[in-house]
C-alpha atoms as a PDB file:
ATOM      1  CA  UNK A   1      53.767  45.889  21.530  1.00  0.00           C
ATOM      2  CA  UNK A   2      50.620  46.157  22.542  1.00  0.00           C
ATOM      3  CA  UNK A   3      48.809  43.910  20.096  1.00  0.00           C
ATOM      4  CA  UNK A   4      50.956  40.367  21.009  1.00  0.00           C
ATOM      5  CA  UNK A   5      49.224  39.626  23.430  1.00  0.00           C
ATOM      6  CA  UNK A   6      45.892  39.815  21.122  1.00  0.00           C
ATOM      7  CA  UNK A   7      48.330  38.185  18.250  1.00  0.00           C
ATOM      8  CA  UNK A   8      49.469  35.341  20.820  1.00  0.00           C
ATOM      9  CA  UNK A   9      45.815  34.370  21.785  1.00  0.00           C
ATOM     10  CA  UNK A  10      44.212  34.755  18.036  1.00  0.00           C
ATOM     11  CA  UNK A  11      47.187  31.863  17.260  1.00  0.00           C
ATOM     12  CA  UNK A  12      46.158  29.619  19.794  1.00  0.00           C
ATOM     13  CA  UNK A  13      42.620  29.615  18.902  1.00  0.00           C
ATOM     14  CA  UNK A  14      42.270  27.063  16.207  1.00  0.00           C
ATOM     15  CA  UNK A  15      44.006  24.656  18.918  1.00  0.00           C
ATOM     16  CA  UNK A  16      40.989  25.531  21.458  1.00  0.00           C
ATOM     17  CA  UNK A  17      38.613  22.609  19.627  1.00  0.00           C
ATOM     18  CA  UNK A  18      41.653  20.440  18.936  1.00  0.00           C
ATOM     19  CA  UNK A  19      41.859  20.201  23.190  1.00  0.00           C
ATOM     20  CA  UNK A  20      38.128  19.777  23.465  1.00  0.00           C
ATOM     21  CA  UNK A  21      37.854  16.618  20.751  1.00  0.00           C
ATOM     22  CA  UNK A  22      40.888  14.741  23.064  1.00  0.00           C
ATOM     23  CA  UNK A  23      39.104  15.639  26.045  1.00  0.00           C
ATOM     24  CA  UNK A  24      35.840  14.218  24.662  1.00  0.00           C
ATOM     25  CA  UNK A  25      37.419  11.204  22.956  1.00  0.00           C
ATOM     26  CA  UNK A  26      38.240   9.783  26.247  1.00  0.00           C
ATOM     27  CA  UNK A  27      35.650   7.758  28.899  1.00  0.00           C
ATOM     28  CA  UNK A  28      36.067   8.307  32.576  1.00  0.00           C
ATOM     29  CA  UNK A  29      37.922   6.148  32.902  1.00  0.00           C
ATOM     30  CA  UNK A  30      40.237   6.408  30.496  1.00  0.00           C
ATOM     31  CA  UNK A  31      39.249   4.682  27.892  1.00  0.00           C
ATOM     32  CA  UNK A  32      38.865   6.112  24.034  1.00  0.00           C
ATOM     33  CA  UNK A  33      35.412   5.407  21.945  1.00  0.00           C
ATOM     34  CA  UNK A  34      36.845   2.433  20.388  1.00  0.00           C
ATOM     35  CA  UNK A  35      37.717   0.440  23.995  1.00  0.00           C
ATOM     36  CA  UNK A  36      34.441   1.545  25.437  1.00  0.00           C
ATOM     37  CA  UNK A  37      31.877  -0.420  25.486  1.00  0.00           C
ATOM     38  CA  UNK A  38      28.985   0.505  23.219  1.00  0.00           C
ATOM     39  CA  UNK A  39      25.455  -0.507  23.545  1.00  0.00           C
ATOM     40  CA  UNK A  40      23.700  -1.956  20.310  1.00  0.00           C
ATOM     41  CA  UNK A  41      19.981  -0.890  20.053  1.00  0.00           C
ATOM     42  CA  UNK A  42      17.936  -3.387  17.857  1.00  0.00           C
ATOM     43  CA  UNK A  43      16.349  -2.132  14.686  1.00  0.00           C
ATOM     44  CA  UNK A  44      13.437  -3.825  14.509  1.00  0.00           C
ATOM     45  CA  UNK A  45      10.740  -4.988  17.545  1.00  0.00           C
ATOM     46  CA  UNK A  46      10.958  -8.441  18.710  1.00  0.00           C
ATOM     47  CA  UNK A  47       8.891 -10.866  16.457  1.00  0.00           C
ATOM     48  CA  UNK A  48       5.573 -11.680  18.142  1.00  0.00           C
ATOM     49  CA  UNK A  49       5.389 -15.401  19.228  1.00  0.00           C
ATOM     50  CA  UNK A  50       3.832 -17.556  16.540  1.00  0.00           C
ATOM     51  CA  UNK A  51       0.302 -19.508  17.540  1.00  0.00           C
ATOM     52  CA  UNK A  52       0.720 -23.175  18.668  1.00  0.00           C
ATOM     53  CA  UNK A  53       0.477 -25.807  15.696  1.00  0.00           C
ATOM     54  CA  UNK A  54      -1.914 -28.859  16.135  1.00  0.00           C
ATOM     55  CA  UNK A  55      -0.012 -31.905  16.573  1.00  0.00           C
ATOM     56  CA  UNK A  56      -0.541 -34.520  14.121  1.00  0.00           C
ATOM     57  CA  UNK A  57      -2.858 -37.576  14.892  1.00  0.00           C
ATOM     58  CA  UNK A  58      -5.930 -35.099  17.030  1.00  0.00           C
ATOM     59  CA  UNK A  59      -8.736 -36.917  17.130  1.00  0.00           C
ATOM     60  CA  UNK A  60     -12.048 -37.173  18.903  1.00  0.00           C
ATOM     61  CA  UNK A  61     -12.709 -39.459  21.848  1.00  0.00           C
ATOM     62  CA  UNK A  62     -15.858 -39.853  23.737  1.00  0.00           C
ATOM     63  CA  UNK A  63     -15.880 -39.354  27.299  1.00  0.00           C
ATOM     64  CA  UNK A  64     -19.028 -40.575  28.669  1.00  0.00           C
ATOM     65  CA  UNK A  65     -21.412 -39.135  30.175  1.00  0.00           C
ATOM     66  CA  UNK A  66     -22.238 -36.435  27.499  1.00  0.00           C
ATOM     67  CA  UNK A  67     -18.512 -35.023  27.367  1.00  0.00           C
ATOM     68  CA  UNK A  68     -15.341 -35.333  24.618  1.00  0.00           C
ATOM     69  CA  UNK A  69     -12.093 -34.532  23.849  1.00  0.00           C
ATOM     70  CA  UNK A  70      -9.882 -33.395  21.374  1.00  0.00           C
ATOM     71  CA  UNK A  71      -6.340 -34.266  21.039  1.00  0.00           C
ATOM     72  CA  UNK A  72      -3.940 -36.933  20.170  1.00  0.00           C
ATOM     73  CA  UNK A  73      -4.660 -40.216  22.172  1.00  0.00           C
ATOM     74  CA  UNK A  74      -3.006 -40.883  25.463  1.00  0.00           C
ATOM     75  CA  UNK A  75      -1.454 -36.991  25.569  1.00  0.00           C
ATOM     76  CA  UNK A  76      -3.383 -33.822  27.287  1.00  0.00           C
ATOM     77  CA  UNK A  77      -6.762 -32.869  25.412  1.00  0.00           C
ATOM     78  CA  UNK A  78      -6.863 -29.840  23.467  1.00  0.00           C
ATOM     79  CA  UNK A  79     -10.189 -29.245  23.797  1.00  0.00           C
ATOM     80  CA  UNK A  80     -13.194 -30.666  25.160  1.00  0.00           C
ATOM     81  CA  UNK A  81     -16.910 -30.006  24.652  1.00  0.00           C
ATOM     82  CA  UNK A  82     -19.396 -31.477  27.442  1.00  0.00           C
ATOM     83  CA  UNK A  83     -22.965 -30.615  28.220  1.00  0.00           C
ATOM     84  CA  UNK A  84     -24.576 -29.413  31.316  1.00  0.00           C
ATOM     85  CA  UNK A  85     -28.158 -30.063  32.274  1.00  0.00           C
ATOM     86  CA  UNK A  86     -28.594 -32.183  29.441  1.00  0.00           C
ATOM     87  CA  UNK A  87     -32.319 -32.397  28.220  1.00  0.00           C
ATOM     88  CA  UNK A  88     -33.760 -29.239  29.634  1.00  0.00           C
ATOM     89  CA  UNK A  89     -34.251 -26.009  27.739  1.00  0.00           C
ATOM     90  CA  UNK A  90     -31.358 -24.238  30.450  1.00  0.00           C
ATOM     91  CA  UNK A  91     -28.855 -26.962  28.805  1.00  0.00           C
ATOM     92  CA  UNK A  92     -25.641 -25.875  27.320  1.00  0.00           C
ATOM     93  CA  UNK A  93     -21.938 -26.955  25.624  1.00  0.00           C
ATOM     94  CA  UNK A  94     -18.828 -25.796  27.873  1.00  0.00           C
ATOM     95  CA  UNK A  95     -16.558 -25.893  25.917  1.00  0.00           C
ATOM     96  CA  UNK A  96     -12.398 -25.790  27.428  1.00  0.00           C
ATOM     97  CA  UNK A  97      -9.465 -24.483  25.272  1.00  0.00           C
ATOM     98  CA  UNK A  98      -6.151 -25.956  26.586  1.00  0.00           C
ATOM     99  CA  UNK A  99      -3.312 -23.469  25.309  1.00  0.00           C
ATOM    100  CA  UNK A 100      -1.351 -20.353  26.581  1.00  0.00           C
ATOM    101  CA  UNK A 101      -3.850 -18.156  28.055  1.00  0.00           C
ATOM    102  CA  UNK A 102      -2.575 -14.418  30.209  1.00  0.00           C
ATOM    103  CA  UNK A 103      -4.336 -14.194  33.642  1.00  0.00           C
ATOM    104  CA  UNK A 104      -7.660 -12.152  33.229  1.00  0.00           C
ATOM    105  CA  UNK A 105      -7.696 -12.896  29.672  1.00  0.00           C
ATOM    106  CA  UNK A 106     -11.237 -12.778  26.946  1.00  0.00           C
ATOM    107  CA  UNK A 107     -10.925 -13.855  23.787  1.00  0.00           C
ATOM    108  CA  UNK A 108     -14.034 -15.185  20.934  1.00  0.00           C
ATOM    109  CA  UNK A 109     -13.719 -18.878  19.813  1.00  0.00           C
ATOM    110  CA  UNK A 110     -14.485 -19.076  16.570  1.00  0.00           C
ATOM    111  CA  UNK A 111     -16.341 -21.964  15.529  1.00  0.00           C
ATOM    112  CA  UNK A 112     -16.683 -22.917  11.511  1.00  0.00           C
ATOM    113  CA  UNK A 113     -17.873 -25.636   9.412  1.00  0.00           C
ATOM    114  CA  UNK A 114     -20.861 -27.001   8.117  1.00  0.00           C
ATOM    115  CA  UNK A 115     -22.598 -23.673   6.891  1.00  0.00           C
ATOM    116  CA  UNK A 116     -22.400 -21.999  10.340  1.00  0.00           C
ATOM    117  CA  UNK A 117     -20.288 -19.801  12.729  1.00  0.00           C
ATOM    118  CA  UNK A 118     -20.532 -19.839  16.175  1.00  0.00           C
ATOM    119  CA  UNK A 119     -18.202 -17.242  18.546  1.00  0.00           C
ATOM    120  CA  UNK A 120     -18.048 -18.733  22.280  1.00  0.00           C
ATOM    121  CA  UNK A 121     -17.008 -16.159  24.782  1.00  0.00           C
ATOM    122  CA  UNK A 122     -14.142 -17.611  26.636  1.00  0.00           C
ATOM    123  CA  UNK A 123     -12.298 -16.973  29.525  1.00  0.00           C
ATOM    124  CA  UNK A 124      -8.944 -17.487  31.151  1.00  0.00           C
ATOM    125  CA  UNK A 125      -9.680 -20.221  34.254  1.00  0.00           C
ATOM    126  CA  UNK A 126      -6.012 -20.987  34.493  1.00  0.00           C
ATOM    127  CA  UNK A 127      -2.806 -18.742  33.501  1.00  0.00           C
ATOM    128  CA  UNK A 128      -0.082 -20.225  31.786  1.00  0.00           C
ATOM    129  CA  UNK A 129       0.822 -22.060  29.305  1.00  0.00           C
ATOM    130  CA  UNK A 130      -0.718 -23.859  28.169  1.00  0.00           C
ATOM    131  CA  UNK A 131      -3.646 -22.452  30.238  1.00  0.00           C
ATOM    132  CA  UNK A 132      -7.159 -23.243  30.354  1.00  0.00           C
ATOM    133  CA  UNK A 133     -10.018 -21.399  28.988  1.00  0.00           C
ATOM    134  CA  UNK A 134     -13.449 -21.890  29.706  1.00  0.00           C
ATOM    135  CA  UNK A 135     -17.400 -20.770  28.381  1.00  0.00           C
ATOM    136  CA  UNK A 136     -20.627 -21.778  27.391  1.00  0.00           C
ATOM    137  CA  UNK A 137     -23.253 -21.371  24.994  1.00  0.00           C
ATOM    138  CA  UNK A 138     -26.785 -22.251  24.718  1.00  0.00           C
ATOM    139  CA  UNK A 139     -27.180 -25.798  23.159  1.00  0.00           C
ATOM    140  CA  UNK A 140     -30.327 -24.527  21.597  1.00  0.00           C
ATOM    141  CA  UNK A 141     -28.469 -21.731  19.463  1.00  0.00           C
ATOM    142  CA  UNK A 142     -28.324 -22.420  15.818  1.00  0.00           C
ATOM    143  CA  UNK A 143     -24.938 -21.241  15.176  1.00  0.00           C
ATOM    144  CA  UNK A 144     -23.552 -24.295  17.280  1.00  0.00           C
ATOM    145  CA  UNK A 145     -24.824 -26.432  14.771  1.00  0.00           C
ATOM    146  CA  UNK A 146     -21.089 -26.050  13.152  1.00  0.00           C
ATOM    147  CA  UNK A 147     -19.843 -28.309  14.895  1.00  0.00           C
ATOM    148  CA  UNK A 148     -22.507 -31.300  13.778  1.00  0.00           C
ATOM    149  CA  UNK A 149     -22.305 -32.000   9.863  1.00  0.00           C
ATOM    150  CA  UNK A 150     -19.941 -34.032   7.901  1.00  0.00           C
ATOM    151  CA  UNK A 151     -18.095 -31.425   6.701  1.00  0.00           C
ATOM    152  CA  UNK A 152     -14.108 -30.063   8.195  1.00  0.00           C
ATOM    153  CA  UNK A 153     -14.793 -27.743  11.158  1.00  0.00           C
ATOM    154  CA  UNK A 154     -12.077 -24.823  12.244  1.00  0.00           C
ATOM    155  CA  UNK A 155     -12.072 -23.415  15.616  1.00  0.00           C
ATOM    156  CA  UNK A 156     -10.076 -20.647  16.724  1.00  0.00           C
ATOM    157  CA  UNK A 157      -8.841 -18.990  19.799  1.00  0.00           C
ATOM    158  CA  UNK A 158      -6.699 -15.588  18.854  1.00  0.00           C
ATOM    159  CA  UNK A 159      -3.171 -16.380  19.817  1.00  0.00           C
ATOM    160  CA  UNK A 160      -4.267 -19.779  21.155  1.00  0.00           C
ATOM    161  CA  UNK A 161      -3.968 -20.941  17.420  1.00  0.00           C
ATOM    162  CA  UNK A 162      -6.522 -23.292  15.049  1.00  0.00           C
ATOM    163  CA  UNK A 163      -7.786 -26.410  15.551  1.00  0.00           C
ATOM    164  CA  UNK A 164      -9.044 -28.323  13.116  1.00  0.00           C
ATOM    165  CA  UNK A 165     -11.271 -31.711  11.813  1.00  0.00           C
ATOM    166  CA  UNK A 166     -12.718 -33.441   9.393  1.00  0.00           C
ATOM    167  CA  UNK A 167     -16.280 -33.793  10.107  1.00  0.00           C
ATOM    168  CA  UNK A 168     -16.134 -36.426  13.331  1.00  0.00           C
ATOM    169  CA  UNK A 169     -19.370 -37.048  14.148  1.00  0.00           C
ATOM    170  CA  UNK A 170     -18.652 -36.958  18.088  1.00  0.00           C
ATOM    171  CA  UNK A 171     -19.009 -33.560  19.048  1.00  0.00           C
ATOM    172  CA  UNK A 172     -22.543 -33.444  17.093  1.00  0.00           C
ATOM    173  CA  UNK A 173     -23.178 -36.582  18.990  1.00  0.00           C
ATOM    174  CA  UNK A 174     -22.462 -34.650  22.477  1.00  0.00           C
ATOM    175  CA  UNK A 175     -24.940 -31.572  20.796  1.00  0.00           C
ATOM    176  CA  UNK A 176     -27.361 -33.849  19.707  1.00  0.00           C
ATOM    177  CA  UNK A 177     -27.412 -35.740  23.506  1.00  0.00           C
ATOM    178  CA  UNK A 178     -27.368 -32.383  25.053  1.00  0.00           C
ATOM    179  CA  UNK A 179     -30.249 -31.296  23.553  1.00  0.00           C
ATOM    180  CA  UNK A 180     -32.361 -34.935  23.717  1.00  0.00           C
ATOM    181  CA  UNK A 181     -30.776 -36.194  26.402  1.00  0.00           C
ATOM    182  CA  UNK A 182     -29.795 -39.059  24.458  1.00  0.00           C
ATOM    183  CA  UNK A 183     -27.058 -41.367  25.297  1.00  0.00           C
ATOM    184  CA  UNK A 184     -23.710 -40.779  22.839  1.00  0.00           C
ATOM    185  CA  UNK A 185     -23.554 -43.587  20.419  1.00  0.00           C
ATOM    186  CA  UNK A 186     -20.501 -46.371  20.915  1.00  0.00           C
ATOM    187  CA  UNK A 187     -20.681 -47.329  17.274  1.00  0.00           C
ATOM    188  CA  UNK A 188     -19.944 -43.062  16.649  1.00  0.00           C
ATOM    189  CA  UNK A 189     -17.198 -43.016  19.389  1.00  0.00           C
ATOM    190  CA  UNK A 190     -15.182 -46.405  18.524  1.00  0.00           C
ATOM    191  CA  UNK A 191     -14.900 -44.993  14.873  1.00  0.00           C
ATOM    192  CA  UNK A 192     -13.648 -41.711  15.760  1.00  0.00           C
ATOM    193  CA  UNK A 193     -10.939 -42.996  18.091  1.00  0.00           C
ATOM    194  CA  UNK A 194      -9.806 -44.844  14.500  1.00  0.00           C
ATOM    195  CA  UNK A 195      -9.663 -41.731  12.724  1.00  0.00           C
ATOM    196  CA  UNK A 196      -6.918 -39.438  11.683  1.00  0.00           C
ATOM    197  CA  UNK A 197      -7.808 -35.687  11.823  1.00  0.00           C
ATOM    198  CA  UNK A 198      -6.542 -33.557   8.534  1.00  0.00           C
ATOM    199  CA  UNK A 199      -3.385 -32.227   8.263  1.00  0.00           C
ATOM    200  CA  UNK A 200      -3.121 -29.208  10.449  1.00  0.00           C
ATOM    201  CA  UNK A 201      -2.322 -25.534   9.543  1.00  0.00           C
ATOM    202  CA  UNK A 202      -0.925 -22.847  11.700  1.00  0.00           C
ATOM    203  CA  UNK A 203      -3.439 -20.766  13.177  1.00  0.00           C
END
């Protein structure tokens, strides 16, 4: 008699994690696994946002007074190049990138073509997007020469995206006047406004 008790409990046993699964199989509130809401974690990292593409029909426009711009007429530049203290040895090329730029942002502009490479230091003057980035180089550095020559020039701004164009002759003009302090031809500037850049690539 003594051992049902202990006979009693050892049959109930295998019921013990029978209880526990029911008990776990239900929410708070009530609900079982299948009712309750269940929260789907992605499997991969959210793509990283693509550069900007160049718009077709970018071209170069004069602006006077030692200055141009880059874009498609009668729209926002994309860039612009313009010299300050033209004809002096302190002169330089500003050059502004128009595209998404993060506040306190630095980023190299990469300027190619014509047998050279020139990296402008550029900074963020104006969050958002697009923003506005801003720098300078010496117009007396050799490397700028890439961007005066007949041949297709690339410039690009890491995450900003690539611009590109086939050998205008009016930011070598705007080098050129920088440097001389020479006036930027009309002739050079009415033909560029005519002129259709290449066809763009992603940058």
């Amino acid at each position: 008699m003594r051992d049902e008790p202990r006979t009693m409990l050892m049959s109930r046993l295998p019921l013990i994690p029978l209880l526990l699964l029911a008990a776990c199989s239900r929410s708070d509130d009530g609900e079982t696994p299948e009712q309750a809401k269940r929260l789907v974690l992605p499997s991969q990292p959210a793509p990283l946002r693509e550069p900007p593409k160049q718009p077709e029909g970018t071209v170069w426009t004069a602006l006077g007074n030692g200055a141009a711009a880059f874009g498609v007429p009668g729209q926002a530049p994309l860039l612009t190049v313009a010299c300050e203290k033209r004809g002096s040895l302190d002169a330089v090329l500003r050059f502004t990138r128009f595209t998404r730029a993060d506040e306190g942002a630095k980023a190299l502009f990469a300027l190619e073509g014509n047998g050279h490479v020139a990296r402008v230091k550029l900074d963020v003057v104006k969050a958002g997007d697009p923003g506005e980035w801003q720098g300078t180089v010496s117009a007396f550095d050799e490397r700028i020469e890439a961007i005066r020559g007949s041949y297709a020039v690339a410039a690009t701004l890491p995450g900003g995206g690539t611009l590109r164009w086939g050998g205008s002759g009016i930011p070598g003009a705007v080098l050129t006047d920088c440097r001389a302090g020479l006036t930027l031809p009309k002739a050079a500037a009415s033909a560029e406004a005519s002129e259709s850049a290449e066809p763009a690539d992603e940058g």
